[in-house]
Protein backbone atom coordinates (compact mmCIF):
# COMPACT_ATOMS: atom_id res chain seq x y z
CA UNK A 1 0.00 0.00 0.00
CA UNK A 2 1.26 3.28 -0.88
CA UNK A 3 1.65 5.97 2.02
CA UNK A 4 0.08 9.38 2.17
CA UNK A 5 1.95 12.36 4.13
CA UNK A 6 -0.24 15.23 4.70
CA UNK A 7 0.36 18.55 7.17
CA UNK A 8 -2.66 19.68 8.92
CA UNK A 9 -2.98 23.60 9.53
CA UNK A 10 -4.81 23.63 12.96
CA UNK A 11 -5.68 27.12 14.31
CA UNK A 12 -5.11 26.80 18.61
CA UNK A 13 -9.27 27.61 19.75
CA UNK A 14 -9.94 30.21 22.18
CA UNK A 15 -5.89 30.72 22.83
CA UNK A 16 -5.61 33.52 25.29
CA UNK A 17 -3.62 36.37 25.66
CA UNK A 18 -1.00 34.50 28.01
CA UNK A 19 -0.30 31.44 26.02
CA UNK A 20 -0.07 33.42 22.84
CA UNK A 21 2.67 36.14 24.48
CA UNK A 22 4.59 32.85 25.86
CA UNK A 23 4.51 31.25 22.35
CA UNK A 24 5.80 34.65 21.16
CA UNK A 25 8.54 34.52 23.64
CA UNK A 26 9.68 30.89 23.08
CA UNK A 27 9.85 31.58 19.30
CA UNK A 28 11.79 34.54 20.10
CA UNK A 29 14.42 32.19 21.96
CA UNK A 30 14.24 29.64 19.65
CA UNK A 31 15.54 31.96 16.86
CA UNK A 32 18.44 33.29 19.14
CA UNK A 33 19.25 30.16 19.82
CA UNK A 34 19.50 29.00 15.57
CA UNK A 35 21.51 32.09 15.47
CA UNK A 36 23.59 31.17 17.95
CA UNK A 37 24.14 27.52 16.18
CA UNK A 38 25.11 30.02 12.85
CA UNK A 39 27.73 31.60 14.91
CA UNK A 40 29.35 28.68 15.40
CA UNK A 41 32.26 27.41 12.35
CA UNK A 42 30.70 24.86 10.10
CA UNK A 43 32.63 22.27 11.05
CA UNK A 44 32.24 22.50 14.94
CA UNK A 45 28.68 22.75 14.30
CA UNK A 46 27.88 18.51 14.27
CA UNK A 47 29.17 18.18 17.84
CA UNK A 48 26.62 20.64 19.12
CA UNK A 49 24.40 19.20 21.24
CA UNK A 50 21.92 20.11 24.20
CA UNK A 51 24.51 20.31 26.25
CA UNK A 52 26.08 23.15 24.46
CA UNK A 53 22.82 25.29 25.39
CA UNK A 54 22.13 24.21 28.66
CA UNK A 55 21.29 28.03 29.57
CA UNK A 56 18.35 28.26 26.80
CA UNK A 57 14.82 27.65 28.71
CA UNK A 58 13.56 25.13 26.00
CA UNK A 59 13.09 21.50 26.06
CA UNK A 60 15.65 19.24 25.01
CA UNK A 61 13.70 17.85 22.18
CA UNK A 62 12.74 21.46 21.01
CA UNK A 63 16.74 22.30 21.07
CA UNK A 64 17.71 19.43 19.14
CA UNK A 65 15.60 19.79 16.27
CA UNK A 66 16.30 23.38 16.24
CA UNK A 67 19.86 22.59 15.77
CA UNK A 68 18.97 19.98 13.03
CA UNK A 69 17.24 22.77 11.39
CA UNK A 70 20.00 25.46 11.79
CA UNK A 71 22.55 22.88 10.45
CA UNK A 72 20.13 21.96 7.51
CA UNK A 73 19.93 25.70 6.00
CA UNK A 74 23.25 25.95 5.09
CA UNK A 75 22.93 28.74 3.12
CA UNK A 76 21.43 31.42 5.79
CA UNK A 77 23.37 33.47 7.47
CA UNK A 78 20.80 34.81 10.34
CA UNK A 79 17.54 33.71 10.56
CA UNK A 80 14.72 36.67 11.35
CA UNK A 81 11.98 33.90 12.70
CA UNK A 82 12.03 29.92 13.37
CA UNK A 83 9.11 28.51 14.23
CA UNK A 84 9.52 25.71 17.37
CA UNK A 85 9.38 22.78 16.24
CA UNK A 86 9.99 18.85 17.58
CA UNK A 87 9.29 15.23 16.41
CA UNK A 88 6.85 12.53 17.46
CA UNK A 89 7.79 11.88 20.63
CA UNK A 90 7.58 14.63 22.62
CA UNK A 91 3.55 15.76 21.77
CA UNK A 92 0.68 13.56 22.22
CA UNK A 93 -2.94 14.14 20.61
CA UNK A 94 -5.85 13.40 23.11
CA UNK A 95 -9.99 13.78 22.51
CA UNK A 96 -12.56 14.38 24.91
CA UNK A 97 -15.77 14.59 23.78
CA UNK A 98 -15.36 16.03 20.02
CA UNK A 99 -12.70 18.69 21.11
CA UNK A 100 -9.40 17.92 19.67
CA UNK A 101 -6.32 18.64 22.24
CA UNK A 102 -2.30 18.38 21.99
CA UNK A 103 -0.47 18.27 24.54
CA UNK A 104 3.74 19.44 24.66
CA UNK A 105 6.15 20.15 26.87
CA UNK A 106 8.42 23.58 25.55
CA UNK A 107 9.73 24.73 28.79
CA UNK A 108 12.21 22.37 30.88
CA UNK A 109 9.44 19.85 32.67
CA UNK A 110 6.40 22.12 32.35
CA UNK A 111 3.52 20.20 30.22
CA UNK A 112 0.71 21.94 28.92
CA UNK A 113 -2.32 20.88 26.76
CA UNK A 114 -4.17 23.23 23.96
CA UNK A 115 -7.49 22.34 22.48
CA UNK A 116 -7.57 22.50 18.61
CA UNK A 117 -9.82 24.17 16.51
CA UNK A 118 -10.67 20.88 13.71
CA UNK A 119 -12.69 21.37 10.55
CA UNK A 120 -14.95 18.18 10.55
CA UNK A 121 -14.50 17.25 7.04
CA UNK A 122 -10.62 17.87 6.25
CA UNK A 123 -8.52 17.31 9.79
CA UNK A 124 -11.28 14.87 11.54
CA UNK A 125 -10.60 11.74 9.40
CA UNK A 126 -7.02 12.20 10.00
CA UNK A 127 -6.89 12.85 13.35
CA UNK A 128 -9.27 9.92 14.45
CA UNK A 129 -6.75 7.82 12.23
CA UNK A 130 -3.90 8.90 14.56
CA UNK A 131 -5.88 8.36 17.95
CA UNK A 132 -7.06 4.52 16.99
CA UNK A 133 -3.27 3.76 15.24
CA UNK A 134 -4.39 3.94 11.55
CA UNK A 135 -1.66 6.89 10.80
CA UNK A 136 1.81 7.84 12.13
CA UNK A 137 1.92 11.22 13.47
CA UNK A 138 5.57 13.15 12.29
CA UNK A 139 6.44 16.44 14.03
CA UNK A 140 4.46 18.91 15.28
CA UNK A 141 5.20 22.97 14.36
CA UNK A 142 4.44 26.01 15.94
CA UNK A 143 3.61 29.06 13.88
CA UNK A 144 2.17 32.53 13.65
CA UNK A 145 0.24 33.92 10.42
CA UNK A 146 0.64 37.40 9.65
CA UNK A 147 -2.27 38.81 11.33
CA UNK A 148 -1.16 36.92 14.77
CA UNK A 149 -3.09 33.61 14.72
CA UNK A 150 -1.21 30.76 16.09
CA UNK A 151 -1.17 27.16 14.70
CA UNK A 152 -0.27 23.98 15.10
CA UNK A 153 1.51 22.28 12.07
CA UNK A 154 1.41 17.97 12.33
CA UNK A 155 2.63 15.41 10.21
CA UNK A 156 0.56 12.81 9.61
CA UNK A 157 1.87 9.26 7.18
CA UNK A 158 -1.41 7.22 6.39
CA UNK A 159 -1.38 4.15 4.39
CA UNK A 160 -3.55 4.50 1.51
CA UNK A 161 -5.58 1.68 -0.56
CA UNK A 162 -3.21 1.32 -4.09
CA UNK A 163 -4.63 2.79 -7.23
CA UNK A 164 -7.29 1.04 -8.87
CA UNK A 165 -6.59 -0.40 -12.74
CA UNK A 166 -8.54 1.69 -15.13
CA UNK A 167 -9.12 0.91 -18.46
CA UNK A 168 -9.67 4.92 -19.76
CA UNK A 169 -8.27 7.78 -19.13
CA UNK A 170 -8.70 11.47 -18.72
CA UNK A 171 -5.66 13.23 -20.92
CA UNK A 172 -4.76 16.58 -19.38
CA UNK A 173 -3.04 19.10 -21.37
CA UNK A 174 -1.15 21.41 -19.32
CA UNK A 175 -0.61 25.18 -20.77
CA UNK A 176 0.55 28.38 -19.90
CA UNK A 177 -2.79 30.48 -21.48
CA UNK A 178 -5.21 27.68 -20.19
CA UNK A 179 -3.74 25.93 -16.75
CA UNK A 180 -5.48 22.54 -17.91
CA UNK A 181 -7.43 20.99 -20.36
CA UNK A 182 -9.13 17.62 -19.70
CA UNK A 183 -10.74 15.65 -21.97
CA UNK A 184 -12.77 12.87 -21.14
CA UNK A 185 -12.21 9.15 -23.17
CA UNK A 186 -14.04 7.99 -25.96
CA UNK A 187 -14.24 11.67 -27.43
CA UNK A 188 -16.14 12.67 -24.13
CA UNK A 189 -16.55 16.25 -22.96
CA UNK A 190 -13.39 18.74 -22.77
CA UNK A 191 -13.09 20.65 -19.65
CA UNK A 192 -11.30 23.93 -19.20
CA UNK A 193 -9.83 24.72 -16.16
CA UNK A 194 -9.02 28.46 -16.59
CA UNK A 195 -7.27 31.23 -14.08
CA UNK A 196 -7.02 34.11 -16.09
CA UNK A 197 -5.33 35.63 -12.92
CA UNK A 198 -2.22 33.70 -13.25
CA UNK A 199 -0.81 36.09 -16.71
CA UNK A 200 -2.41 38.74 -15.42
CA UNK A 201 -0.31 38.91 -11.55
CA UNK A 202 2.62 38.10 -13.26
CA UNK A 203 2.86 41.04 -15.17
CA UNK A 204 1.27 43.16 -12.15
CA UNK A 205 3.45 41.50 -10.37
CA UNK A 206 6.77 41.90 -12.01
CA UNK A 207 5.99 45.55 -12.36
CA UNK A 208 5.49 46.56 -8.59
CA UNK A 209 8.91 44.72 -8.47
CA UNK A 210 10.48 46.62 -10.73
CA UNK A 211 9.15 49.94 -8.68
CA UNK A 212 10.27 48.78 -5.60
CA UNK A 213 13.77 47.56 -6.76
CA UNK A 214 14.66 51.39 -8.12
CA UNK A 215 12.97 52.68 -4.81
CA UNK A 216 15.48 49.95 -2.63
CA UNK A 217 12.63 48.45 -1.03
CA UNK A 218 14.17 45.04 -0.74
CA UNK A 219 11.65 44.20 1.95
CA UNK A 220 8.19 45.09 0.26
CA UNK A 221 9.88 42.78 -2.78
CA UNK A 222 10.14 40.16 -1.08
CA UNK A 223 6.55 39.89 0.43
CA UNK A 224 5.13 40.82 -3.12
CA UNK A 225 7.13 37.65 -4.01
CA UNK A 226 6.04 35.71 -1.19
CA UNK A 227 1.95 37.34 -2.05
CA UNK A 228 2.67 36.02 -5.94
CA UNK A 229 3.41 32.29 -4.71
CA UNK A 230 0.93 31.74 -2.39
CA UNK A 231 -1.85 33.46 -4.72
CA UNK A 232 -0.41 30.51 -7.74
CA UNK A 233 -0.65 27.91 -5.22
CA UNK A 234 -3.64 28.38 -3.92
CA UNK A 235 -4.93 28.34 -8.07
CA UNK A 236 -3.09 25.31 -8.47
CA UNK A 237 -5.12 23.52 -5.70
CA UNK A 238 -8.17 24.75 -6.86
CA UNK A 239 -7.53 23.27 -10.39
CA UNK A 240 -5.90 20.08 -8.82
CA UNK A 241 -9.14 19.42 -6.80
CA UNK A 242 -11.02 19.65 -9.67
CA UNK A 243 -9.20 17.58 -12.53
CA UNK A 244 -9.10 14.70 -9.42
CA UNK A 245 -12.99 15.15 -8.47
CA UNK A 246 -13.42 14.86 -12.14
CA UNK A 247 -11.77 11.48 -12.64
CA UNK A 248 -12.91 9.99 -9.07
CA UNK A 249 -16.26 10.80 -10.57
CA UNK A 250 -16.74 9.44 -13.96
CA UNK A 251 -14.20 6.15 -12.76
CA UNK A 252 -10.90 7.11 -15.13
CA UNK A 253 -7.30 7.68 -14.20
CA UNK A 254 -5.50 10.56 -14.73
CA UNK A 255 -2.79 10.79 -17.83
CA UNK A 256 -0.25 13.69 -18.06
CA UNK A 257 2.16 14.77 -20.41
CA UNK A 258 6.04 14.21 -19.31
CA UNK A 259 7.40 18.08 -19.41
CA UNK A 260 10.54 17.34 -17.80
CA UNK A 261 13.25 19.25 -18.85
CA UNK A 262 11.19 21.76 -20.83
CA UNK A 263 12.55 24.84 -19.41
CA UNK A 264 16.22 23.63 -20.69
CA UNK A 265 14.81 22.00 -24.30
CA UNK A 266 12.99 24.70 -25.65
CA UNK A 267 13.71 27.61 -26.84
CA UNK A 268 11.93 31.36 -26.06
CA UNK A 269 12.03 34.10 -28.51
CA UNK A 270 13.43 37.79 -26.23
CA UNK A 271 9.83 39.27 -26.76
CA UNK A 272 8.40 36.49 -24.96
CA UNK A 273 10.98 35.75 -22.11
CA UNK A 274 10.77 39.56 -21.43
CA UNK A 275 6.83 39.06 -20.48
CA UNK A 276 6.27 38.01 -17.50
CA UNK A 277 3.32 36.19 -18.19
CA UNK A 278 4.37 34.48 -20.79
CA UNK A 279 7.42 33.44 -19.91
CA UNK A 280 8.26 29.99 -19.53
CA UNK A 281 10.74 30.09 -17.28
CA UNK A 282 7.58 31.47 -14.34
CA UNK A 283 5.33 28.87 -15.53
CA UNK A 284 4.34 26.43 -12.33
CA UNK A 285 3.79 23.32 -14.51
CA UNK A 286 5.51 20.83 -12.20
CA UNK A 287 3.64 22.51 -9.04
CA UNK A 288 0.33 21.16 -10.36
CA UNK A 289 1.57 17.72 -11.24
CA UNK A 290 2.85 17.13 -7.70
CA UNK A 291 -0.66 18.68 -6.40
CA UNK A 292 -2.59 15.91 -8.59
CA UNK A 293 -0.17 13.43 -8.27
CA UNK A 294 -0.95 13.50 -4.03
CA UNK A 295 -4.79 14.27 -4.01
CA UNK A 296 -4.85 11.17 -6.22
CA UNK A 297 -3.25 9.25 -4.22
CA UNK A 298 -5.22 10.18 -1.62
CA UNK A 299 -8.71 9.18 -3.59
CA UNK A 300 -6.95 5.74 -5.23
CA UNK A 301 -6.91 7.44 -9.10
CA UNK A 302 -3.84 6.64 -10.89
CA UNK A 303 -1.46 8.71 -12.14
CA UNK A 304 -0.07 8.17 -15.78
CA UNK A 305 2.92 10.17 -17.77
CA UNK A 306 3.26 9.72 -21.24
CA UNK A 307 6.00 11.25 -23.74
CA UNK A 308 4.81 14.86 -24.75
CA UNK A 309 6.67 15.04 -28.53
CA UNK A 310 3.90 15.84 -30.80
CA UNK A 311 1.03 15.79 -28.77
CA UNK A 312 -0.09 19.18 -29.58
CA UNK A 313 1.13 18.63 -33.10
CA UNK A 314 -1.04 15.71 -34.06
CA UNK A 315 -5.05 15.28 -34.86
CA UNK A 316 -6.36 13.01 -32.70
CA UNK A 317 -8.48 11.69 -35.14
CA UNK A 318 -6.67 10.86 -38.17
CA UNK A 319 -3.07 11.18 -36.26
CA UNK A 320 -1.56 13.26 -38.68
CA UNK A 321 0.29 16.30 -37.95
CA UNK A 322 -1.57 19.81 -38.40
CA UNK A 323 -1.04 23.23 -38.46
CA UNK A 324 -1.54 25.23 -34.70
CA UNK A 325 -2.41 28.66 -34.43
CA UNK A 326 -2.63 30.01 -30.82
CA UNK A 327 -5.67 28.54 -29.63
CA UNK A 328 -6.77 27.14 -33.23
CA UNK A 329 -5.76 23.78 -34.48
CA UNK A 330 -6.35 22.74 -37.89
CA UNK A 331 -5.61 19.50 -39.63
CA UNK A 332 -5.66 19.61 -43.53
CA UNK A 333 -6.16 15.77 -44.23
CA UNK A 334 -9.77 16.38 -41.98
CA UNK A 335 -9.86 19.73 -43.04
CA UNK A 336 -11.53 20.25 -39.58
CA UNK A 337 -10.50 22.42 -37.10
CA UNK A 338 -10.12 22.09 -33.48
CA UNK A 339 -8.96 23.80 -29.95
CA UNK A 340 -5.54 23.52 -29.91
CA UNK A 341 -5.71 22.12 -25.99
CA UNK A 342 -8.55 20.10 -26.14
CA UNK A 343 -6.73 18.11 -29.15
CA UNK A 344 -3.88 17.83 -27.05
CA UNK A 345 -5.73 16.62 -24.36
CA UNK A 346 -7.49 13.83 -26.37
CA UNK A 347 -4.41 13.02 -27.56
CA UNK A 348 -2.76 12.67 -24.39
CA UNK A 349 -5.30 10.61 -23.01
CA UNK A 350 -5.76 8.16 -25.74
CA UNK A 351 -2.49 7.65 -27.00
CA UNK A 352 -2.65 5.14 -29.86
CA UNK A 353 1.02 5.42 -30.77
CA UNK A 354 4.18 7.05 -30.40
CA UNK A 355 3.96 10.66 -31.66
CA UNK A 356 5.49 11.49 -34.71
CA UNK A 357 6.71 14.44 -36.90
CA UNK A 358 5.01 12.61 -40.24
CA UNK A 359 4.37 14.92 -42.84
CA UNK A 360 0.12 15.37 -44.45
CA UNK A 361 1.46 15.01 -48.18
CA UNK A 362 2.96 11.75 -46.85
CA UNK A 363 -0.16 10.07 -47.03
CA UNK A 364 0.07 8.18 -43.98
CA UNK A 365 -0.73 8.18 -40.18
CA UNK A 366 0.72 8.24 -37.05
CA UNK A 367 -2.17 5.77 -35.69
CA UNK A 368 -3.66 2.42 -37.50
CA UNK A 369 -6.82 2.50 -39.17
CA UNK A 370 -7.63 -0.26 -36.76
CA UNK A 371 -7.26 1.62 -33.38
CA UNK A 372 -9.42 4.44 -34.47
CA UNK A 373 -12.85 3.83 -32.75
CA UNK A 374 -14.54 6.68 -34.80
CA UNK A 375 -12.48 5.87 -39.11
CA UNK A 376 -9.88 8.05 -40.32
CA UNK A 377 -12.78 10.35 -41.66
CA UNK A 378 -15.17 10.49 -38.70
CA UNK A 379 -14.43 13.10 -35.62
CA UNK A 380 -15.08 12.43 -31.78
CA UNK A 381 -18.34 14.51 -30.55
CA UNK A 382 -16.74 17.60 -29.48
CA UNK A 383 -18.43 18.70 -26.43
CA UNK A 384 -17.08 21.84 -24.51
CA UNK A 385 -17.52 22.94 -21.32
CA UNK A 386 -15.72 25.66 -19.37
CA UNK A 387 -14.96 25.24 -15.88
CA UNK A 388 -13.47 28.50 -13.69
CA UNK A 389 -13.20 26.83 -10.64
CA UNK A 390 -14.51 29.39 -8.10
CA UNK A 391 -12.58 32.35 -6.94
CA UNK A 392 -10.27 31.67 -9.87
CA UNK A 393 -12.08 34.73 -12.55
């Protein structure tokens, strides 16, 4: 069975004023003390040990993974905040009633237990896995949002049923104008998952940057930076939930395209590279792979790459290679034309051979007569419908 690893964001309920100032103040040490770790030559720092901080208030757990941490961001040279944060064994999850509770020990033999605030339909499954041995917690993580909420970040390893054997499959086509394109089999419905935002803060984006950089606001560019990400990760788990619901509901797998290494193969012209939106170099391809490849796991819908030469090149009716014009797609053997991503996706998720670079005067096609359901003349029902998944306009 394969093993799911998810973090679960738990807001502290009804914290008060006290505990919140202590947590405050025990972060505040905790960074000192990373610093302190940084202070110390690179090669002395592996010795380091508990000992070495015996003045420091915190836990020995808490200091030991702190120096893990220091150790492991070898590249900083002072750290501004680090959350606390410890393994397993020193925090225990307890229930009474249907509040949630964790209990930890920061301080040097003081133990204290904070009820959670749990969200019934995401964190409940999980945690009730933990509390009856289903899942392995990991380490638990103290942090503060911006606007001075604290939560609780645990680790939690489940074992997950193996993905089921499916016999079709939903091709999604993965683009830079259009986030994804999924078509369903057998010349089923194509779905657009657009975020028109995406193109539109990159350029917004890049341009308050640019302001900024002249004005030698370092800071304000790097949370604009840090504003960009999470806004394209949040879009990218929007459309990740919804290619995944898609295929958990009509019974398919999920088939990609294989885009390794695109960023290196292909070439941009200097117009384009200079755009922010349309540059490829900005475009969070592998992001949204990752974010289907775990919520599938999750639901038991396998995951599928196939080579991507010539998938947007090819008709996926007669399998010969057509001409593509932004968003247009025409084939001259069917004389038909097509979207340019929904071919792609149909021919991503129905791949009947090997794409090809074969010319139309050649005569010939990339697929056999024989594994076309629909003749070398006919075309799949071409059914469209647009999907903004909400929030995403």
């Amino acid at each position: 069975m394969a093993v799911a690893t998810k973090t679960l964001k738990l807001p502290f309920l009804r914290l008060n004023h006290a505990k919140a100032e202590e947590f405050a103040h025990l972060q505040a040490i905790n960074t000192e003390l990373a610093n302190r770790v940084l202070a110390v030559p690179k090669k002395d720092r592996r010795a380091l040990t508990t000992k070495s901080f015996h003045d420091v208030e915190l836990g020995s757990a808490w200091i030991n993974q702190t120096i893990r941490n220091a150790n492991a961001n070898t590249k900083v040279k002072q750290f501004k905040c680090l959350p606390l944060e410890t393994n397993n064994q020193n925090w225990t999850l307890h229930k009474t009633g249907d509040t949630y509770s964790v209990s930890f020990g920061i301080r040097r033999g003081i133990k204290k237990r904070v009820p959670l605030q749990v969200h019934p339909v995401v964190h409940q499954p999980w945690l009730d896995a933990v509390l009856c041995g289903k899942a392995k917690p990991g380490s638990i993580k103290l942090s503060r949002s911006r606007t001075g909420v604290w939560y609780a970040l645990i680790s939690v390893s489940m074992e997950v049923p193996d993905a089921d054997s499916r016999d079709s499959w939903i091709g999604v086509d993965r683009g830079q104008n259009i986030p994804a394109v999924a078509a369903l089999p057998n010349g089923g419905r194509l779905e657009f998952f657009k975020a028109k935002r995406i193109n539109h803060l990159r350029r917004v984006y890049a341009k308050r940057r640019k302001k900024l950089q002249k004005l030698g606001k370092h800071r304000a560019v790097k949370k604009l930076e840090q504003r960009e990400r999470r806004t394209i990760t949040h879009i990218n788990h929007k459309i990740s939930k919804e290619i995944v619901g898609l295929a958990e509901r009509t019974g398919n797998g999920i088939r990609l395209e294989d885009l390794s290494g695109i960023r290196q193969n292909s070439k941009q012209r200097k117009e384009t590279k200079s755009d922010n939106g349309q540059n490829r170099d900005y475009w969070p391809f592998y992001q949204l792979e990752t974010f289907c490849g775990y919520k599938a796991a999750l639901s038991s819908v396998p995951v599928e790459k196939i080579p991507a030469a010539y998938s947007s090149k090819t008709h996926h009716t007669c399998g010969h290679i057509g001409l593509r014009k932004g968003n247009d797609f025409y084939c001259p053997h069917c004389d038909k034309h097509e979207h340019a991503d929904g071919n792609a996706a149909r021919n991503i998720g129905e791949p009947w051979g090997m794409f090809c670079a074969i010319e139309p005067s050649n005569g010939s096609s990339v697929m056999g007569d024989s594994a076309l359901s629909y003749g070398l003349d006919g075309t799949a029902p071409n059914l469209v419908r647009e999907v903004n998944p909400e929030g995403l306009a």
